[in-house]
Protein backbone atom coordinates (compact mmCIF):
# COMPACT_ATOMS: atom_id res chain seq x y z
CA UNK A 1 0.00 0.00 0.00
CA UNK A 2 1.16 3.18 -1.27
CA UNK A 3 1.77 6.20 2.20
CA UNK A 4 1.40 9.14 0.27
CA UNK A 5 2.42 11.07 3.04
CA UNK A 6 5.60 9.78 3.67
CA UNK A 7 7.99 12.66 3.91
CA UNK A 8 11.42 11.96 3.18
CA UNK A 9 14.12 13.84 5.34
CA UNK A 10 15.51 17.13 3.88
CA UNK A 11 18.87 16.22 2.86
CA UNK A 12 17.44 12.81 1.31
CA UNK A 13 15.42 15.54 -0.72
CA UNK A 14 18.08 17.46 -1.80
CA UNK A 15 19.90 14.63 -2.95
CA UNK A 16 16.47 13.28 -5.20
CA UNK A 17 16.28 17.28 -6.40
CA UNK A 18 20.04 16.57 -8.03
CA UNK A 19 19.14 13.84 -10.19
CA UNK A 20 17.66 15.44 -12.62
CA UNK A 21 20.28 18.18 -13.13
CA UNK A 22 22.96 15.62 -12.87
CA UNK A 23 21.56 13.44 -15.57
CA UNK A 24 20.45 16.38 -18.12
CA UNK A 25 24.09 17.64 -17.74
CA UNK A 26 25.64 14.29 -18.33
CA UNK A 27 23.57 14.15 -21.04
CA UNK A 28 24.70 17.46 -22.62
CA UNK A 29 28.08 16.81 -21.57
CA UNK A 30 28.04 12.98 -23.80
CA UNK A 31 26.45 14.78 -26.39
CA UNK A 32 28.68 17.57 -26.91
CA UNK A 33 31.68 15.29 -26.86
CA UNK A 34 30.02 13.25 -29.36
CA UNK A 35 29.81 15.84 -32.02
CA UNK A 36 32.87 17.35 -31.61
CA UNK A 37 34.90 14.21 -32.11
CA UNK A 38 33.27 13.94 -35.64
CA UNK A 39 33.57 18.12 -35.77
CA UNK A 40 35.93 20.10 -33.62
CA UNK A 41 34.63 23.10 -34.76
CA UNK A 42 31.11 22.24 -34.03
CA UNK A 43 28.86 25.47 -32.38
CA UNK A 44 25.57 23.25 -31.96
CA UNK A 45 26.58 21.81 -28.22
CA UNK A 46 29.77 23.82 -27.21
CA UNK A 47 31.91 21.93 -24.41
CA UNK A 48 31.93 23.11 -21.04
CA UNK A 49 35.41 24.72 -21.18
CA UNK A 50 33.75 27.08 -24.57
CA UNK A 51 30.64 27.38 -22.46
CA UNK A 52 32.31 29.13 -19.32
CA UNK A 53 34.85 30.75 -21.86
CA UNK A 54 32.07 32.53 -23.30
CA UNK A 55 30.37 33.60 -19.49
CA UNK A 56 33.71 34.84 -18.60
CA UNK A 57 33.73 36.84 -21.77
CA UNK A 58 30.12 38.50 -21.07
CA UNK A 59 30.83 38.72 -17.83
CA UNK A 60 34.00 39.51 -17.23
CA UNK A 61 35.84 41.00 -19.70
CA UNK A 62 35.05 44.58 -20.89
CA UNK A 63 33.99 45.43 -24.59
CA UNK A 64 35.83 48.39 -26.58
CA UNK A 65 33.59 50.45 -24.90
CA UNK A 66 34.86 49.15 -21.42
CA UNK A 67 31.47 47.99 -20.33
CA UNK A 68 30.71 43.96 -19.09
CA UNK A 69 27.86 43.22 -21.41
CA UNK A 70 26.10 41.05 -19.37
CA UNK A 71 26.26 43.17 -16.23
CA UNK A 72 24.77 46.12 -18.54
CA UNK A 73 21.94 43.72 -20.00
CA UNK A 74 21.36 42.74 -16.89
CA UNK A 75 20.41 46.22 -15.35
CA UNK A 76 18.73 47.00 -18.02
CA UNK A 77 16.41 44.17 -18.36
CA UNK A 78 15.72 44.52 -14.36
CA UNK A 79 14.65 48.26 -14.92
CA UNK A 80 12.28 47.29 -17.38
CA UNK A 81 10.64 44.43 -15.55
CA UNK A 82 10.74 46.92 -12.28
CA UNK A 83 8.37 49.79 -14.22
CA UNK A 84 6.25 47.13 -15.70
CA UNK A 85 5.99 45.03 -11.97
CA UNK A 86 4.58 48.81 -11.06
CA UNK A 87 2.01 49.15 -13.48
CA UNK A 88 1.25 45.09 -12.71
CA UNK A 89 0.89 45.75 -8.97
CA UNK A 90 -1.43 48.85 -9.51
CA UNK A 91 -3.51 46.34 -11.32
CA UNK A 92 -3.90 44.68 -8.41
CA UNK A 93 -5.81 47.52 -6.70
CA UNK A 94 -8.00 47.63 -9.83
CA UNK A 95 -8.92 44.39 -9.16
CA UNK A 96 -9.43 44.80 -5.64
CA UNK A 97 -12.03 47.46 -6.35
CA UNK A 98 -13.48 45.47 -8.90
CA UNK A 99 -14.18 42.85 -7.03
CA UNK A 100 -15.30 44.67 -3.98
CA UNK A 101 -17.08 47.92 -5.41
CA UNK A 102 -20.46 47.31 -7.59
CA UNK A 103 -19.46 50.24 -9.51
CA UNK A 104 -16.63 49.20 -10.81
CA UNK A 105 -17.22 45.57 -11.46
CA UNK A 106 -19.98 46.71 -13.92
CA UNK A 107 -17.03 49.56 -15.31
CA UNK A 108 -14.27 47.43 -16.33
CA UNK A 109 -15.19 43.52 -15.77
CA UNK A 110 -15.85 43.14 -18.99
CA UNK A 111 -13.62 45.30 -20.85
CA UNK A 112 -10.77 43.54 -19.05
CA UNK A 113 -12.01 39.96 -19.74
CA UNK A 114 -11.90 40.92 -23.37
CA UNK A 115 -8.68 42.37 -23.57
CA UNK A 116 -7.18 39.62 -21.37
CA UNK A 117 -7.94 37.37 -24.52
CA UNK A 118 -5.88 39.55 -26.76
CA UNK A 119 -2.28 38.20 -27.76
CA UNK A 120 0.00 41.05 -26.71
CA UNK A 121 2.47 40.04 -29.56
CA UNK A 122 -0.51 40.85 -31.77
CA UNK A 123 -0.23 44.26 -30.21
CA UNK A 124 3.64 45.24 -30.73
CA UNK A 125 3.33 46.23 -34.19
CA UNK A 126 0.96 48.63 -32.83
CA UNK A 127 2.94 49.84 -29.78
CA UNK A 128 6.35 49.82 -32.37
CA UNK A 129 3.97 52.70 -34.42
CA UNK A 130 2.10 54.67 -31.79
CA UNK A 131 4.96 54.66 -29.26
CA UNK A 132 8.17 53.54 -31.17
CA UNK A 133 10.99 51.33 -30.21
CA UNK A 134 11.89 52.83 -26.63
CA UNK A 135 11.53 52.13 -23.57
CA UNK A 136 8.00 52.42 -23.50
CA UNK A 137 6.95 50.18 -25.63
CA UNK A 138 9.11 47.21 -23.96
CA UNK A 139 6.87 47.66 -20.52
CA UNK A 140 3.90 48.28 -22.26
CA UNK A 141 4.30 44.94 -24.03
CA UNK A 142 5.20 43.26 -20.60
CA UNK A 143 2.26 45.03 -18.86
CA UNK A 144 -0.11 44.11 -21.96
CA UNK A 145 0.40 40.87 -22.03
CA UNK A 146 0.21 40.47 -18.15
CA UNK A 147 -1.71 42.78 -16.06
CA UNK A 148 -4.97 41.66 -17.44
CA UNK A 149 -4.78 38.29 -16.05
CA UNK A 150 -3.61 39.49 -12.59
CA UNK A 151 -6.36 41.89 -12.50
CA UNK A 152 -8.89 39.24 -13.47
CA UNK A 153 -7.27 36.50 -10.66
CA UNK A 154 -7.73 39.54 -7.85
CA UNK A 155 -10.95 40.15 -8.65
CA UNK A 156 -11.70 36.66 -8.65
CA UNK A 157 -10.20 35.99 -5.08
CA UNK A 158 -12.02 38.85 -3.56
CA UNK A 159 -15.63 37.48 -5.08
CA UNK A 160 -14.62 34.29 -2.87
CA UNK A 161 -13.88 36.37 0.33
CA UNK A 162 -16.69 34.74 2.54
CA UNK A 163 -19.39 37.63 2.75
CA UNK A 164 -19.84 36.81 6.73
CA UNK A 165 -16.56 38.85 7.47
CA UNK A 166 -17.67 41.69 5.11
CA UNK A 167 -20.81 41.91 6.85
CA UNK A 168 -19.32 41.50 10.13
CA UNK A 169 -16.89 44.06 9.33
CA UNK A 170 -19.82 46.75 8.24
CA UNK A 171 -21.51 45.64 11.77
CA UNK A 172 -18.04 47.13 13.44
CA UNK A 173 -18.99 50.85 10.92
CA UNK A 174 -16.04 49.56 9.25
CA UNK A 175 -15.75 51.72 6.17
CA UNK A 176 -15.33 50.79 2.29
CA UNK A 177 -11.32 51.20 2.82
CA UNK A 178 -10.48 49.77 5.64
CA UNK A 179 -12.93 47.08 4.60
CA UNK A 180 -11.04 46.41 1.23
CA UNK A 181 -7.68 46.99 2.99
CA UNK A 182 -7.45 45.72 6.33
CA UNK A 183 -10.17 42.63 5.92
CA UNK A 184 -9.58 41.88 2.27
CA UNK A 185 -6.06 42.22 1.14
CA UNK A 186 -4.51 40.85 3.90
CA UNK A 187 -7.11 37.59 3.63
CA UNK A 188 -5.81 37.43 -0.74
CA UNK A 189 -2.46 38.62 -0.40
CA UNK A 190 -0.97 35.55 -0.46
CA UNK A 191 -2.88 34.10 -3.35
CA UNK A 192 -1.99 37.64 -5.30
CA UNK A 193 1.99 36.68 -4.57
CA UNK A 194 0.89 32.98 -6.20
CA UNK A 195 -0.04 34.46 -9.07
CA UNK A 196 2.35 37.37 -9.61
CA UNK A 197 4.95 34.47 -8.98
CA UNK A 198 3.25 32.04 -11.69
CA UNK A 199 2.90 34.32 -14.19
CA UNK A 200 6.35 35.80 -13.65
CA UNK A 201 7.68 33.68 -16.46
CA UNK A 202 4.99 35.27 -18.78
CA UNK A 203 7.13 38.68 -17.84
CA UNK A 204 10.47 37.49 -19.42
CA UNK A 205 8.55 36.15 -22.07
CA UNK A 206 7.47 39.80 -23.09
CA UNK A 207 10.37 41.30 -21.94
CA UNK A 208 12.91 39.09 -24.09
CA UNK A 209 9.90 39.74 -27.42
CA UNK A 210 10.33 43.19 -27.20
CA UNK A 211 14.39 43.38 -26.51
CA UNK A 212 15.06 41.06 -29.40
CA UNK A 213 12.95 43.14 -31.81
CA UNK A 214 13.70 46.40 -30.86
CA UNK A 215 16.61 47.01 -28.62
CA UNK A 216 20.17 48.08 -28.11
CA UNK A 217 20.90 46.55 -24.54
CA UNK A 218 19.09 43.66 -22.58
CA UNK A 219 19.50 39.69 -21.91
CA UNK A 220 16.89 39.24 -24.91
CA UNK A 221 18.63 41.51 -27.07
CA UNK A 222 22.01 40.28 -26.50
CA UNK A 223 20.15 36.38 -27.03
CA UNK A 224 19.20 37.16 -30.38
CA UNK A 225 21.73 39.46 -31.29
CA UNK A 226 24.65 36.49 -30.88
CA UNK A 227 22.43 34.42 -32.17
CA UNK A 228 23.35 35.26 -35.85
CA UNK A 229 26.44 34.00 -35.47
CA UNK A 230 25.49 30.82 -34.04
CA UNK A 231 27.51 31.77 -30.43
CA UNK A 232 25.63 29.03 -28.37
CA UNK A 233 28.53 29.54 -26.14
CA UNK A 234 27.16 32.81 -25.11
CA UNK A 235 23.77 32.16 -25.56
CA UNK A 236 23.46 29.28 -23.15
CA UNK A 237 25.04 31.03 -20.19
CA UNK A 238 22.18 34.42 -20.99
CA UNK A 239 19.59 31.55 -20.86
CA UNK A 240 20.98 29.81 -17.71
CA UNK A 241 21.60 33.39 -16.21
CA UNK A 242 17.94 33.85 -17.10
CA UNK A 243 16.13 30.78 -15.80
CA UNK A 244 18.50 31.65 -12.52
CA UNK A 245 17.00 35.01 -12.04
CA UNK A 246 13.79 33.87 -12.71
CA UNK A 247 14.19 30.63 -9.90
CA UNK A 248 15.46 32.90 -7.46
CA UNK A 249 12.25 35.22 -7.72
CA UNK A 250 9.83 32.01 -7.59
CA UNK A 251 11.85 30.94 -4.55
CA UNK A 252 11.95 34.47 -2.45
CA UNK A 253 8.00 34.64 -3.12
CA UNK A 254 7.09 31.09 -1.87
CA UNK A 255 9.91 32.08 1.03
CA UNK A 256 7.75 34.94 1.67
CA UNK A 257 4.40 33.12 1.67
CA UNK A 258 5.76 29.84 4.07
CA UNK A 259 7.63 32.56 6.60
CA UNK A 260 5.16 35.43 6.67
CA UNK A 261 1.43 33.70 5.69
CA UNK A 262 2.03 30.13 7.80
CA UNK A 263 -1.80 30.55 8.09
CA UNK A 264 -2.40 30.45 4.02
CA UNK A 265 -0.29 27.30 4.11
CA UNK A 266 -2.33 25.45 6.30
CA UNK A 267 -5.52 26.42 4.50
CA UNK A 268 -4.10 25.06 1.51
């Protein structure tokens, strides 16, 4: 009979959450030395050694224009995701009022359940001629393609608040703000972090669309712009760099939510 809640210990765990990596790099490793003992020259599957050759280069070693390329794509993909996180966490409030205020549920519901089915790639050739190929149209794309979907998923978790603590709440003359602020929020929050964490892959999605088609700096920009000469020994190391950055978020969020929500956990 299958105990499906055994628990293994945590450094049996860690050792299980290896395997994987361990075997898809063994993998990569076999099949790299594969091809380049019929090719030397092969770009497909650099080795290792090419593979940190080309991080040190991005990372380390300065351009003519003394700058490290990937510590300049780095800041400024992270200033682009920062404005559009902004205009994603105002969102949130629209939702909140949404879902809590008559008004504007009957305002904007609908409006933003149609344009949450809108591809936001659809929309860059717009945003490329109404706003051009700055800054602006990067978050914009990012804020398109993603706020609509958190605004929806707030609005949705405040419609499931249980109405007894509203109406206890308004028994207390507790007013519409501190109603929506102090009973609500703090009751979703954690299910807002969820979703802002789920859908934070969605965000490098956008953000690497708009850098590789209209860009000078960035991690997507840089991907596609190496690219063209086949330099998989740079481009795997922006990728891994990528997926790194975006692991570390997921992990501080769900951090956040086990340390500061232990209640939301054992609802769950």
């Amino acid at each position: 009979m299958i105990n499906f809640n055994t628990r293994e210990n945590k450094k049996k765990q860690f050792f299980l959450s290896l395997i994987p990596f361990i075997a898809l790099i063994f993998i990569y490793v076999f099949a790299s030395q594969m091809r380049h003992a019929k090719n030397p020259t092969d770009k497909l599957l650099p080795t290792i050694s090419e593979v940190t050759q080309g991080f040190k280069q991005s990372a380390f070693i300065s351009d003519t224009n003394g700058d490290l390329k990937l510590e300049i794509d780095t800041i400024a993909s992270f200033k682009r995701i920062g404005f559009s996180m902004l205009f994603i966490l105002f969102g949130v409030i629209i939702g909140l009022y949404m879902g809590a205020i008559t008004f504007f549920d009957n305002l904007f519901y609908k409006f933003f359940l149609f344009f949450d089915k809108i591809p936001a790639l659809a929309v860059l050739p717009i945003l490329f001629i109404t706003t051009g190929i700055g800054e602006v149209t990067k978050v914009t794309l990012i804020v398109v393609g993603v706020a609509p979907t958190i605004i929806l998923d707030t609005y949705l978790r405040v419609k499931a608040v249980p109405q007894e603590q509203i109406i206890k709440a308004m028994t207390l003359n507790a007013n519409r703000s501190e109603i929506i602020f102090r009973i609500i929020l703090p009751k979703i929050f954690p299910n807002i972090l969820d979703t802002i964490r789920l859908n934070f892959k969605a965000i490098i999605l956008f953000l690497i669309a708009g850098e590789s088609l209209a860009a000078t700096v960035g991690l997507g920009y840089r991907i596609f712009l190496v690219q063209r000469y086949l330099a998989m020994n740079i481009i795997i190391p922006y990728v891994l760099w990528i997926s790194l950055f975006a692991f570390l978020f997921d992990w501080f969020i769900r951090f956040w939510i086990n340390n500061k929500f232990k209640w939301f956990n054992k609802e769950q």
